[in-house]
N, C-alpha and C. Protein backbone atom coordinates (compact mmCIF):
# COMPACT_ATOMS: atom_id res chain seq x y z
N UNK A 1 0.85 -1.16 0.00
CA UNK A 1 0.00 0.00 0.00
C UNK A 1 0.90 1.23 0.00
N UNK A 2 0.79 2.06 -0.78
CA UNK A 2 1.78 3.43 -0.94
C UNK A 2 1.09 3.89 -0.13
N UNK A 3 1.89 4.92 0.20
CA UNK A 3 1.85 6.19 1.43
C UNK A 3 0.95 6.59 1.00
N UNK A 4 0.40 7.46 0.20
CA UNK A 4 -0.40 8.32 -0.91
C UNK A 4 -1.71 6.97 -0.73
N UNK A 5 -1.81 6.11 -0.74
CA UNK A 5 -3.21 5.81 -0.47
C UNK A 5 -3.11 5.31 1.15
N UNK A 6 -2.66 5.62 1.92
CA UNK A 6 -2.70 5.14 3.28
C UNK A 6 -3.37 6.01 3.64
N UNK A 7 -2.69 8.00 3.06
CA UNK A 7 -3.16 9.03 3.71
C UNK A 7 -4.58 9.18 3.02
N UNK A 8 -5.20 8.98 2.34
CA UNK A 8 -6.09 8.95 1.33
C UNK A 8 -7.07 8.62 2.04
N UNK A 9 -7.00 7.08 2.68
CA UNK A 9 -7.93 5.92 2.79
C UNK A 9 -7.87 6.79 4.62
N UNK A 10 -6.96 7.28 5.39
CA UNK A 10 -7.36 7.93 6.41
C UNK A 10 -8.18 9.28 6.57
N UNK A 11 -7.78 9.59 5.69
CA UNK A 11 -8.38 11.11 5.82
C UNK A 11 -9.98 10.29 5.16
N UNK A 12 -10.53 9.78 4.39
CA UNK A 12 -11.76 9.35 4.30
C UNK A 12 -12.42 8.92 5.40
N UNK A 13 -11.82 7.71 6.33
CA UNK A 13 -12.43 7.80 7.31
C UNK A 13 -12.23 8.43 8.34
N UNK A 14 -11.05 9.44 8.41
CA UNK A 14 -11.58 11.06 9.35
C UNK A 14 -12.97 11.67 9.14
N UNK A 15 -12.81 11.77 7.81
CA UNK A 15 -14.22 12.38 6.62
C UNK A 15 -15.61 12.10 7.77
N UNK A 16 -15.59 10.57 7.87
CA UNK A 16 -16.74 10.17 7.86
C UNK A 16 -16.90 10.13 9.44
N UNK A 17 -15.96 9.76 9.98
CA UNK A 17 -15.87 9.88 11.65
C UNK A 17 -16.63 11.44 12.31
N UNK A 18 -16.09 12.12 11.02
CA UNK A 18 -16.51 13.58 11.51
C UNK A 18 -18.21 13.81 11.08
N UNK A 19 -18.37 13.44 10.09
CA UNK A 19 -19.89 12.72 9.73
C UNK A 19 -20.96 12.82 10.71
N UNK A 20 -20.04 11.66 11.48
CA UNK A 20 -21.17 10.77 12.11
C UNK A 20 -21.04 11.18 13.52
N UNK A 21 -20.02 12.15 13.70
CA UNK A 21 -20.67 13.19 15.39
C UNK A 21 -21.22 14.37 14.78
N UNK A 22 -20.84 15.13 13.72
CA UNK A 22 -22.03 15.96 13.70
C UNK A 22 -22.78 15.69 13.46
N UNK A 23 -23.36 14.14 13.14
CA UNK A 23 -24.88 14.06 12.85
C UNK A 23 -25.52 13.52 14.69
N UNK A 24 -24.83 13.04 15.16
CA UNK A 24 -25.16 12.58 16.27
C UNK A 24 -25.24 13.51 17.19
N UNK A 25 -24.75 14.95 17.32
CA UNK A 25 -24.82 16.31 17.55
C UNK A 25 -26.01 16.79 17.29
N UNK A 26 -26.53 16.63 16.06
CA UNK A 26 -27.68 17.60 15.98
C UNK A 26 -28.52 16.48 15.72
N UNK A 27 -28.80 15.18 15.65
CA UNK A 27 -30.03 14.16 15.84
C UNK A 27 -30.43 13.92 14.06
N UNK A 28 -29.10 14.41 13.47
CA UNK A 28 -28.99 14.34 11.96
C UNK A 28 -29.03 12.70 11.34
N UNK A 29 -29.61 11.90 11.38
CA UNK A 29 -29.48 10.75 11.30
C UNK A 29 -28.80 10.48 9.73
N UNK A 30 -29.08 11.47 8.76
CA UNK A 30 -28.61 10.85 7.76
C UNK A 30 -27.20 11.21 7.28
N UNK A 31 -27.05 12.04 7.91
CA UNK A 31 -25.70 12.89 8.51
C UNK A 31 -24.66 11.21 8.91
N UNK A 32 -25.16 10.52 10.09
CA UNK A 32 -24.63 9.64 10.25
C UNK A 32 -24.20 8.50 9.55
N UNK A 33 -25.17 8.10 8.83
CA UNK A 33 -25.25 7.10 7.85
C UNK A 33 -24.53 7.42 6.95
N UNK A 34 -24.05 8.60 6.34
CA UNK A 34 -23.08 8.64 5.09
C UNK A 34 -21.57 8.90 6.03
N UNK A 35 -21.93 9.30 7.30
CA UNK A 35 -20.73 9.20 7.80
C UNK A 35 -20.22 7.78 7.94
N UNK A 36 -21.29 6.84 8.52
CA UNK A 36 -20.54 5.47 8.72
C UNK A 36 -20.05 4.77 7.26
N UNK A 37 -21.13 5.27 6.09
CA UNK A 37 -20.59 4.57 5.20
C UNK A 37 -19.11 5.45 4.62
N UNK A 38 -18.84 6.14 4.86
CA UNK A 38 -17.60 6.92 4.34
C UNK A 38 -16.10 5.67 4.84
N UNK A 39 -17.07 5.85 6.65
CA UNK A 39 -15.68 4.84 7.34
C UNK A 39 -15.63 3.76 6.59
N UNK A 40 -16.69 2.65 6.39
CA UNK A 40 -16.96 1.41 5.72
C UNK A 40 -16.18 1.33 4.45
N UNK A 41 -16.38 2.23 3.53
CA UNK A 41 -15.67 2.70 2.12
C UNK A 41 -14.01 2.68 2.78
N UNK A 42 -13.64 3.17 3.70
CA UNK A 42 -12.72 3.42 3.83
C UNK A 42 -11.72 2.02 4.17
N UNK A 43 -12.23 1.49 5.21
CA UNK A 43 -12.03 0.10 5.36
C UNK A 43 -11.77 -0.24 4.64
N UNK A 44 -13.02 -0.65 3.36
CA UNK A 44 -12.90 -1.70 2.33
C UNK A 44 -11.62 -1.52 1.54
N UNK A 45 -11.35 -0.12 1.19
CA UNK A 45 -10.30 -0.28 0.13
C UNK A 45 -8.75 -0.42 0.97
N UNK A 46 -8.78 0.29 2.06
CA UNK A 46 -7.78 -0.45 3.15
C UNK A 46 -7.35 -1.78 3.06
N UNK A 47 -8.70 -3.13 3.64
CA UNK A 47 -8.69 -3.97 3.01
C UNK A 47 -7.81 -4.18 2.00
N UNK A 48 -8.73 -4.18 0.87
CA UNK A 48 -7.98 -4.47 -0.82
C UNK A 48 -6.77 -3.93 -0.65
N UNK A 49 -6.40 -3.03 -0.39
CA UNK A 49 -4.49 -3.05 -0.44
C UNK A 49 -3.52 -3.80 0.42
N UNK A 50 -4.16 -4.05 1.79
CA UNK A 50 -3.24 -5.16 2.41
C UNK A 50 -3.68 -6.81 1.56
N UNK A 51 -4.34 -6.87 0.86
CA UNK A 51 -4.62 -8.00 0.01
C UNK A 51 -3.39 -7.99 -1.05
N UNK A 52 -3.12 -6.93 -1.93
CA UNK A 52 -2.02 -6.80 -2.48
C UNK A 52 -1.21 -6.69 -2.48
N UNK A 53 -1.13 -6.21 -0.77
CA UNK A 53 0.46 -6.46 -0.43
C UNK A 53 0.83 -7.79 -0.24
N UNK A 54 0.17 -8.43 0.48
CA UNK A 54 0.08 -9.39 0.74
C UNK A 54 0.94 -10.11 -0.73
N UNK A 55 0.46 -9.97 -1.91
CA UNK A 55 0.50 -10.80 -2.44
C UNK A 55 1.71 -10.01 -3.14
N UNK A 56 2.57 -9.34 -2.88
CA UNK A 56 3.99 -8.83 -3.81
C UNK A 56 4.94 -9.84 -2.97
């Protein structure tokens, strides 16, 4: 996984971390939900690159 998508794939789920307290702040529910899925997105492709490392 290059640097350049490590910081990428963190700052997305900062993105979404931040999401999902200001939605939980103001009772924004959908606020939350794109926040959790931001983290989820973020994961996943996390994921997929330790898969490829894996495999160099």
């Amino acid at each position: 996984m290059s640097a350049g998508d490590k910081i990428k794939n963190a700052a997305e789920e900062l993105i979404g971390k931040g999401k999902e307290a200001v939605g939980n702040a103001t009772d924004n529910d959908k606020l939350v939900a794109e926040g959790k899925a931001d983290q989820a997105k973020a994961n996943v492709k996390k994921a997929g690159e330790n898969v490829k490392d894996a495999f160099k």
